[in-house]
C-alpha atoms as a PDB file:
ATOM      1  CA  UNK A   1     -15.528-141.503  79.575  1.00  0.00           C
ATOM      2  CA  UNK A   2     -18.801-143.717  81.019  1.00  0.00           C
ATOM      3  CA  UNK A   3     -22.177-142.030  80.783  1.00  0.00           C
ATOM      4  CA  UNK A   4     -23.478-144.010  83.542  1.00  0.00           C
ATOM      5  CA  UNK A   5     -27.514-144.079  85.071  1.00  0.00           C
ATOM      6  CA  UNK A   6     -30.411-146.434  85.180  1.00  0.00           C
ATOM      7  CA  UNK A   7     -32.336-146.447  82.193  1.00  0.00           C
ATOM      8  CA  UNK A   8     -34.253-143.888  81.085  1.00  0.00           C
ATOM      9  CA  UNK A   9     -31.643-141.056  82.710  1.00  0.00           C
ATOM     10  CA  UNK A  10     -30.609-139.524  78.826  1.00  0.00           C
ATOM     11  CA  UNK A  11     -26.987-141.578  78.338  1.00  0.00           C
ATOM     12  CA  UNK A  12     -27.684-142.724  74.789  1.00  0.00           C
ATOM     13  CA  UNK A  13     -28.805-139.455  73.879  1.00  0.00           C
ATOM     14  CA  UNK A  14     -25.987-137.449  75.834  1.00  0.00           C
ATOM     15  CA  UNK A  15     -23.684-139.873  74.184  1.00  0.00           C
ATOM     16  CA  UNK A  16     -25.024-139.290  70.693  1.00  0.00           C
ATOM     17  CA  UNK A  17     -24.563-136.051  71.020  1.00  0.00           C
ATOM     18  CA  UNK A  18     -21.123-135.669  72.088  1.00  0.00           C
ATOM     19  CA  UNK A  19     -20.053-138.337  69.034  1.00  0.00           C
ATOM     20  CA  UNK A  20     -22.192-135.769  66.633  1.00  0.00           C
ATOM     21  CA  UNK A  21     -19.722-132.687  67.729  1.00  0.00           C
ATOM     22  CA  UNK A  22     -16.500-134.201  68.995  1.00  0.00           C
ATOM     23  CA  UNK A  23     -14.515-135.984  65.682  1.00  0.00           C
ATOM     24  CA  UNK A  24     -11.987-137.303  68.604  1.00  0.00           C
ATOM     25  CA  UNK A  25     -13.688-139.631  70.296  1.00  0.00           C
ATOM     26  CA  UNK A  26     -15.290-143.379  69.357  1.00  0.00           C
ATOM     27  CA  UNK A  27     -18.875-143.817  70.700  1.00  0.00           C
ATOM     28  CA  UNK A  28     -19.416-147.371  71.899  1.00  0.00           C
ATOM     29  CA  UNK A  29     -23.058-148.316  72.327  1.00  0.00           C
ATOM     30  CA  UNK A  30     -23.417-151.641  74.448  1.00  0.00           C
ATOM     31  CA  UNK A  31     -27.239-152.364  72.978  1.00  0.00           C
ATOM     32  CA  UNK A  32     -26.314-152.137  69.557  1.00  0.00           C
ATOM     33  CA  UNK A  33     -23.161-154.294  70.028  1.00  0.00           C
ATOM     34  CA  UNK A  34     -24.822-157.592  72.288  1.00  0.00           C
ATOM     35  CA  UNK A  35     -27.587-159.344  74.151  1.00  0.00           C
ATOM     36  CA  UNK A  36     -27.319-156.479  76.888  1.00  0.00           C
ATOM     37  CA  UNK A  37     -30.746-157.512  78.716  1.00  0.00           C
ATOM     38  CA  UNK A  38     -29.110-161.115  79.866  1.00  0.00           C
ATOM     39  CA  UNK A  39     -25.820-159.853  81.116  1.00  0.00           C
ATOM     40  CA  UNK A  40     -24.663-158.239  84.064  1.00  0.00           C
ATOM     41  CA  UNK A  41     -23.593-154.662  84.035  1.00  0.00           C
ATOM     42  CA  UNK A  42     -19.879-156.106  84.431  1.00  0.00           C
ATOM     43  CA  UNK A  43     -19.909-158.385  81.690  1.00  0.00           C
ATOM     44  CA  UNK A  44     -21.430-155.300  79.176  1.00  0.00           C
ATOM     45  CA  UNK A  45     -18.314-153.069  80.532  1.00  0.00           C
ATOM     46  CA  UNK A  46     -15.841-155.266  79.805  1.00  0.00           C
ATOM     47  CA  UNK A  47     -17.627-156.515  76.666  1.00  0.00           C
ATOM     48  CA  UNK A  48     -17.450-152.192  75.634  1.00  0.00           C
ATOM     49  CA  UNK A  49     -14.018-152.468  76.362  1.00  0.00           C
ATOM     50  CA  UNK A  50     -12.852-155.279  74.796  1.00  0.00           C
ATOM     51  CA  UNK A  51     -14.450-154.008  71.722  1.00  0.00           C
ATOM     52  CA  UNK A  52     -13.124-150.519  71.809  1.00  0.00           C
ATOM     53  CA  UNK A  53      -9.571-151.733  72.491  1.00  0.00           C
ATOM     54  CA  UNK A  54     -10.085-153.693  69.344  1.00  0.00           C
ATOM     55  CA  UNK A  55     -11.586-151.329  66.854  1.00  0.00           C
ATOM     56  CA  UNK A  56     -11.287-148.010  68.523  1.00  0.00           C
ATOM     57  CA  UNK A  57      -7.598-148.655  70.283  1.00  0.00           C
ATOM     58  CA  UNK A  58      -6.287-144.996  70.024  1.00  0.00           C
ATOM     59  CA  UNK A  59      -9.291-143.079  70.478  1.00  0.00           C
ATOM     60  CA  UNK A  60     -10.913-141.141  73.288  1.00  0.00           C
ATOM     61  CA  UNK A  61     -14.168-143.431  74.143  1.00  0.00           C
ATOM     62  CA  UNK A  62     -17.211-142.711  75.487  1.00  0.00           C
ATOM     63  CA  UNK A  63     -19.331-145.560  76.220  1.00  0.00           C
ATOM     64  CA  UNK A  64     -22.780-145.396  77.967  1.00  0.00           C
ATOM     65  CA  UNK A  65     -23.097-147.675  80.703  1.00  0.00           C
ATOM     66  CA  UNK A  66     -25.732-148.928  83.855  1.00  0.00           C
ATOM     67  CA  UNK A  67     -22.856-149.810  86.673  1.00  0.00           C
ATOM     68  CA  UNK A  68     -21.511-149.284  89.919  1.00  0.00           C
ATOM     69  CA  UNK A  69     -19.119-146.703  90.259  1.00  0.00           C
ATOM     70  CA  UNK A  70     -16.987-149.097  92.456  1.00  0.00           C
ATOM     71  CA  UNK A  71     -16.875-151.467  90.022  1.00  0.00           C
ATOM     72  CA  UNK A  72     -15.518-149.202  87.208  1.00  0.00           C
ATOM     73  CA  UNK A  73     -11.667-148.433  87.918  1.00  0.00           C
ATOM     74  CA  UNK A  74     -10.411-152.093  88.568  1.00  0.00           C
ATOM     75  CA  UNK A  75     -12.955-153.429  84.970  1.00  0.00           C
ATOM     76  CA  UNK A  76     -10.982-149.996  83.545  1.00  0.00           C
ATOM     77  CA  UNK A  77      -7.484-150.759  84.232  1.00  0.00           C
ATOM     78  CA  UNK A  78      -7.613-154.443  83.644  1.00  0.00           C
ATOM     79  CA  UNK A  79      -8.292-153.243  80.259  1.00  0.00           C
ATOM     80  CA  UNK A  80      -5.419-150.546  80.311  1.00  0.00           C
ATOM     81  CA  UNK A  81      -7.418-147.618  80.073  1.00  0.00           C
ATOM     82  CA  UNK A  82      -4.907-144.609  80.819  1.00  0.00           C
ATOM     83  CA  UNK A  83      -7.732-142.540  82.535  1.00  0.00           C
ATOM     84  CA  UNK A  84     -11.535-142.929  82.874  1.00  0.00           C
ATOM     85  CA  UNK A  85     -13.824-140.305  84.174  1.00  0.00           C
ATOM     86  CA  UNK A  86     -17.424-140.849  84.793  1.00  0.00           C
ATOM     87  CA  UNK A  87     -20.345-139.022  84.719  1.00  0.00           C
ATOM     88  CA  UNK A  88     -23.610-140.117  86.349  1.00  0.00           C
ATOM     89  CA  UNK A  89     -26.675-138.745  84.546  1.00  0.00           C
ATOM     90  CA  UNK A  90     -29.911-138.806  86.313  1.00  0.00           C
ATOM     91  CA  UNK A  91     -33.362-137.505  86.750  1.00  0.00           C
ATOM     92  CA  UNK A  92     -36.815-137.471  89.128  1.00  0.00           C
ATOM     93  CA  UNK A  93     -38.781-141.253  89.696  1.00  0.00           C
ATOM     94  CA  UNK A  94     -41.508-139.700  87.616  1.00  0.00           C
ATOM     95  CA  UNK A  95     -39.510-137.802  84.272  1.00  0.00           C
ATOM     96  CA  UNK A  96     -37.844-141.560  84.130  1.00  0.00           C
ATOM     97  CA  UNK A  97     -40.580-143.262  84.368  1.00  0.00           C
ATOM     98  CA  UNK A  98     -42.467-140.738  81.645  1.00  0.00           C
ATOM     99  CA  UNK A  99     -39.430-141.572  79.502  1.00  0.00           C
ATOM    100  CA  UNK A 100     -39.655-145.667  79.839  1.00  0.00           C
ATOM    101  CA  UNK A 101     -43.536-145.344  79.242  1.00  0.00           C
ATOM    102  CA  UNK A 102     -42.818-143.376  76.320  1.00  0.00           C
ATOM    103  CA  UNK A 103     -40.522-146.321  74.993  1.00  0.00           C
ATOM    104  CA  UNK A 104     -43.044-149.472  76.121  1.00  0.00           C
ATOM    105  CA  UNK A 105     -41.749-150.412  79.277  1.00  0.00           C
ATOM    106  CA  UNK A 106     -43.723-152.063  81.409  1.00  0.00           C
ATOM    107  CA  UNK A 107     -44.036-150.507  85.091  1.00  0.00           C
ATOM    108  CA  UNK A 108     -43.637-153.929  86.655  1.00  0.00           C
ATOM    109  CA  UNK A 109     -39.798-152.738  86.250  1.00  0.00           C
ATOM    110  CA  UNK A 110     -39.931-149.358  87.518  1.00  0.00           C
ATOM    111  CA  UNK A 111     -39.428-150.585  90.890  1.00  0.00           C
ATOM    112  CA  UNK A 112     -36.110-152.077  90.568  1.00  0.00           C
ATOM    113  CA  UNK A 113     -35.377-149.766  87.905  1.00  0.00           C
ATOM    114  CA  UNK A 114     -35.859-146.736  90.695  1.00  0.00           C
ATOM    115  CA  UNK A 115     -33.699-148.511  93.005  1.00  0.00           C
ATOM    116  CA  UNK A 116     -31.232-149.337  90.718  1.00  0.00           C
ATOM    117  CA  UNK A 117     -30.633-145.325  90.280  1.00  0.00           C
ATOM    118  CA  UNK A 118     -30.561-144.799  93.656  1.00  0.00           C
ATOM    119  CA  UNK A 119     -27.527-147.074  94.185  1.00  0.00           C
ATOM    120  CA  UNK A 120     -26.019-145.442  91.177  1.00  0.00           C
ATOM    121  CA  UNK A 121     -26.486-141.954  92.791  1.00  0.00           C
ATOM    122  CA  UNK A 122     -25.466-142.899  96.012  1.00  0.00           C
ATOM    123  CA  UNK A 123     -22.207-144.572  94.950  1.00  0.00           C
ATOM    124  CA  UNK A 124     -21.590-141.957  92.397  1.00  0.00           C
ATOM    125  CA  UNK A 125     -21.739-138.859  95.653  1.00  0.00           C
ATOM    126  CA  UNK A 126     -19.218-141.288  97.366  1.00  0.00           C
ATOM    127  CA  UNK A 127     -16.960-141.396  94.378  1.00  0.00           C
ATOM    128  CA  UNK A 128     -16.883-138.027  94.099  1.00  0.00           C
ATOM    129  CA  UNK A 129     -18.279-138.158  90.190  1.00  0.00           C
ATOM    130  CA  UNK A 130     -20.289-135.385  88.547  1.00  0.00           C
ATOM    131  CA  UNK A 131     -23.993-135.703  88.154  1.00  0.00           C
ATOM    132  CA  UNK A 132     -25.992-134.110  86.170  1.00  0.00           C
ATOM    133  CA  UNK A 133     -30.056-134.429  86.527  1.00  0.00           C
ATOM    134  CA  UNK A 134     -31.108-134.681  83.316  1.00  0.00           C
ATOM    135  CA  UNK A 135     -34.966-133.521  84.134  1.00  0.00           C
ATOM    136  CA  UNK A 136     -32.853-129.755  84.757  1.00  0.00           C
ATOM    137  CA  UNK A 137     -29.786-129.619  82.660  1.00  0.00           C
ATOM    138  CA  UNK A 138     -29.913-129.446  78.549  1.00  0.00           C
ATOM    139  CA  UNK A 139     -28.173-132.247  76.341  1.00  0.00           C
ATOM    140  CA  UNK A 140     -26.711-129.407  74.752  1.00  0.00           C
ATOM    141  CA  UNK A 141     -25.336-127.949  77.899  1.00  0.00           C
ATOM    142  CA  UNK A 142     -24.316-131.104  79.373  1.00  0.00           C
ATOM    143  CA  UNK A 143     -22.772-131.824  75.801  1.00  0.00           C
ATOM    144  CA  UNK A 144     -20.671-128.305  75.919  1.00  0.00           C
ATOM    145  CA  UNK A 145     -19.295-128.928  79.120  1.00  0.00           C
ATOM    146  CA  UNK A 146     -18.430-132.469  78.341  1.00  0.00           C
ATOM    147  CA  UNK A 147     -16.601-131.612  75.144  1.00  0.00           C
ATOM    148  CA  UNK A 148     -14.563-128.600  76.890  1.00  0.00           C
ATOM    149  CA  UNK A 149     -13.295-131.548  78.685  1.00  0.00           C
ATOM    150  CA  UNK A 150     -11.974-133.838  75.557  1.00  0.00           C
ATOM    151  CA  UNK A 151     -11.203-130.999  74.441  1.00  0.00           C
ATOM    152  CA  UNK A 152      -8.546-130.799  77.679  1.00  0.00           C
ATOM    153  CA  UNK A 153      -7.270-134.041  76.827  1.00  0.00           C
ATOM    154  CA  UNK A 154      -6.425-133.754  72.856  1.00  0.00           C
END
């Protein structure tokens, strides 16, 4: 599974939280694992993958991500992922930005930051993905009805 949305949209803290209550699956955090700010969102997928195929190769993954639905299924199966679902967290221009201030960003980004999660949105309504605002929906109830899903595929 890809928690996917610009920063500052909850994936790092939706994907902590399904790691703390599902035993089944293998969290995979790209900023912990590499130089994230100087590569494209491509290169961190298939970075995640790479690694998780190596350490975590029979687990259920979640990994959070910033990148194009359209570019996810080909980066997925060239990896042979079985399945990959994707979930697009987002949130309001101003509870991000609240959220980036809170950890130092500067709001010379905010501009490309905010259009970067537009794109996301739009190409995740095309796709078809679920979305969940993060400014109206819980972690926990975003985490429940997440897990009910791994939960499906143990």
């Amino acid at each position: 599974m890809l928690i996917n949305g610009a920063s500052g949209s909850g994936k790092t803290t939706l994907a902590k939280a399904l790691d703390d209550r599902v035993d089944e699956i293998s969290w995979v955090h790209p900023d912990e694992l590499m130089d994230t700010p100087n590569m494209t969102s491509e290169d961190i997928l298939k970075e995640s993958l790479a690694h998780a195929g190596k350490h975590h190769p029979s687990s259920m993954l979640v990994i959070d991500c910033q990148i194009l639905p359209s570019a996810i299924d080909a980066l997925a199966r060239s990896h042979f992922v079985k399945s990959c679902e994707m979930v697009l967290l987002d949130c309001p221009r101003d509870i991000r930005e609240h959220r980036l201030v809170d950890r130092g960003w500067n709001f010379q980004d905010f501009d490309r930051i905010n259009a970067w999660a537009s794109m996301l949105l739009e190409e995740a309504k095309s796709a078809d993905f679920a979305i969940f605002d993060t400014s109206t929906v819980s972690v926990n109830s975003m985490a429940d009805e997440l897990e009910g899903k791994f939960r499906d595929d143990a």
